[in-house]
N, C-alpha and C. Protein backbone atom coordinates (compact mmCIF):
# COMPACT_ATOMS: atom_id res chain seq x y z
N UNK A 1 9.56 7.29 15.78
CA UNK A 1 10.16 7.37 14.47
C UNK A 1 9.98 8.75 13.84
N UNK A 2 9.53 9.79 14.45
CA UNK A 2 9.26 10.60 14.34
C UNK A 2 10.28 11.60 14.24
N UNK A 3 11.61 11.81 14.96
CA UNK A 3 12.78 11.97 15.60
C UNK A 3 13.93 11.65 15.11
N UNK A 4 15.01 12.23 15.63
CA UNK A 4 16.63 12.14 14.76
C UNK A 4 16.58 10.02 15.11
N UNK A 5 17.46 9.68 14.76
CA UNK A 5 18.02 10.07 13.07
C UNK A 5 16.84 9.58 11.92
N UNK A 6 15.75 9.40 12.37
CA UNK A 6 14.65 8.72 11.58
C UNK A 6 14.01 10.07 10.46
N UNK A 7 13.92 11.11 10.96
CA UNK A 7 13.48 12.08 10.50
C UNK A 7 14.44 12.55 8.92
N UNK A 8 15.58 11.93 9.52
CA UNK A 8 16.32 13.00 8.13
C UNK A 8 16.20 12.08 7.02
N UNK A 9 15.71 10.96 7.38
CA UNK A 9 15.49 10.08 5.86
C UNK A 9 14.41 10.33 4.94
N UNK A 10 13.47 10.94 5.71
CA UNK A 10 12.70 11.34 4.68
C UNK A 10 11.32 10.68 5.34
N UNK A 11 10.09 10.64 4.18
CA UNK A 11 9.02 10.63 4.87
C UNK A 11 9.14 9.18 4.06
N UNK A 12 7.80 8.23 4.59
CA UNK A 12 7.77 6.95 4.48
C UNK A 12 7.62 6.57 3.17
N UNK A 13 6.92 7.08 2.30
CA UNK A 13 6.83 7.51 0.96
C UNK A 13 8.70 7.65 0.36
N UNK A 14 9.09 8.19 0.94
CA UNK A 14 10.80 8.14 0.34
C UNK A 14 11.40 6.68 0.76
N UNK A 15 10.82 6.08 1.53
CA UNK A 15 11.75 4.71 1.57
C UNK A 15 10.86 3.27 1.21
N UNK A 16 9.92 3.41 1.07
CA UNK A 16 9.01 2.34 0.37
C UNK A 16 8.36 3.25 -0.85
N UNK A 17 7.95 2.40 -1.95
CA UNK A 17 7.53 2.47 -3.03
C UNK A 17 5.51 2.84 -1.86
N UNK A 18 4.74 3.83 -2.84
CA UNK A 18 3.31 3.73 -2.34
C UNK A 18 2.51 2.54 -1.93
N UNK A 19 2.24 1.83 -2.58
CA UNK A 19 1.69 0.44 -2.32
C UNK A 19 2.15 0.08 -0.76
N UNK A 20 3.31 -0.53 -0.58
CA UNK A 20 3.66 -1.03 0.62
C UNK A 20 3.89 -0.27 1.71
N UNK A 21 3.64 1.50 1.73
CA UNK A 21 3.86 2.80 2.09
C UNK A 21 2.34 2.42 3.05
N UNK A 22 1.35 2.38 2.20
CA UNK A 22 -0.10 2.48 2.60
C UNK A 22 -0.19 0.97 3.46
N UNK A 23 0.17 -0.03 3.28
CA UNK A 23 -0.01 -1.39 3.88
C UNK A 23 0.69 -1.30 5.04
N UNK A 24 2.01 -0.61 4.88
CA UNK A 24 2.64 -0.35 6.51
C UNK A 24 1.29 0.65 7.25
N UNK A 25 0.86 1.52 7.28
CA UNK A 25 0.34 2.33 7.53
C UNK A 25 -0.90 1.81 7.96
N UNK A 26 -1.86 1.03 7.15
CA UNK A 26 -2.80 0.37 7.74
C UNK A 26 -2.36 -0.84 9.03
N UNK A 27 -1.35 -1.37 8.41
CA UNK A 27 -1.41 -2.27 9.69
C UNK A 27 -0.95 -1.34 11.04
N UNK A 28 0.07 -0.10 10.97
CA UNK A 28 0.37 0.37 12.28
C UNK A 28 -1.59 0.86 12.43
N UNK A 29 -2.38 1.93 11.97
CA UNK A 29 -3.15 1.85 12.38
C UNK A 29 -4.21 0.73 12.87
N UNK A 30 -4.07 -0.48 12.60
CA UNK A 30 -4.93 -1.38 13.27
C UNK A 30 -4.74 -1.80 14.62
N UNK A 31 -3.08 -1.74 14.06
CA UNK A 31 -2.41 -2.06 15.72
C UNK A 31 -2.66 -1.21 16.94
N UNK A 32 -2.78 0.38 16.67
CA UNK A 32 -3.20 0.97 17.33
C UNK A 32 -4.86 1.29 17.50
N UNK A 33 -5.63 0.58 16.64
CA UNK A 33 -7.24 0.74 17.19
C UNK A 33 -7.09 -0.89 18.06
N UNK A 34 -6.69 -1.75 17.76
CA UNK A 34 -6.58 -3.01 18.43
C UNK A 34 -6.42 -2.57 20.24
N UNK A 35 -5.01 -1.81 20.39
CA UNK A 35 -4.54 -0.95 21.80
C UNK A 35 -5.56 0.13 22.09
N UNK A 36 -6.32 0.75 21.48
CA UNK A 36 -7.46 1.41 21.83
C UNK A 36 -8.64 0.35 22.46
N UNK A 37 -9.09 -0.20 21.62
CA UNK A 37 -9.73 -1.52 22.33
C UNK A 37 -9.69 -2.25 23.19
N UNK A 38 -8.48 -2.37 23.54
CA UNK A 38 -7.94 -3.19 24.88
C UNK A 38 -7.98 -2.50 26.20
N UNK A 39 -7.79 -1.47 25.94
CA UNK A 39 -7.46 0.36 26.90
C UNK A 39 -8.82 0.65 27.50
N UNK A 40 -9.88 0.23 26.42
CA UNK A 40 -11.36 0.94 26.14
C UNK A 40 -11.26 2.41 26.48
N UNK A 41 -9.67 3.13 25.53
CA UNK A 41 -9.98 4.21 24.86
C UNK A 41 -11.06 4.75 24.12
């Protein structure tokens, strides 16, 4: 999501209000310490 066409919308902050900005954000990071854990990254 990093990448066309995701990029030209703006940052995540431009399409969610803060609150639900930060709650997306925690859950992708859990999801990815969860896949670290599993990896035993």
């Amino acid at each position: 999501m990093q990448e066309e066409p995701f990029k030209n919308i703006g940052s995540i902050i431009d399409i969610f209000d803060t609150e639900n900005a930060l709650k997306i954000v925690s859950i992708i990071d859990n999801i990815n310490k969860n896949a670290e854990d599993i990896i035993g990254a």
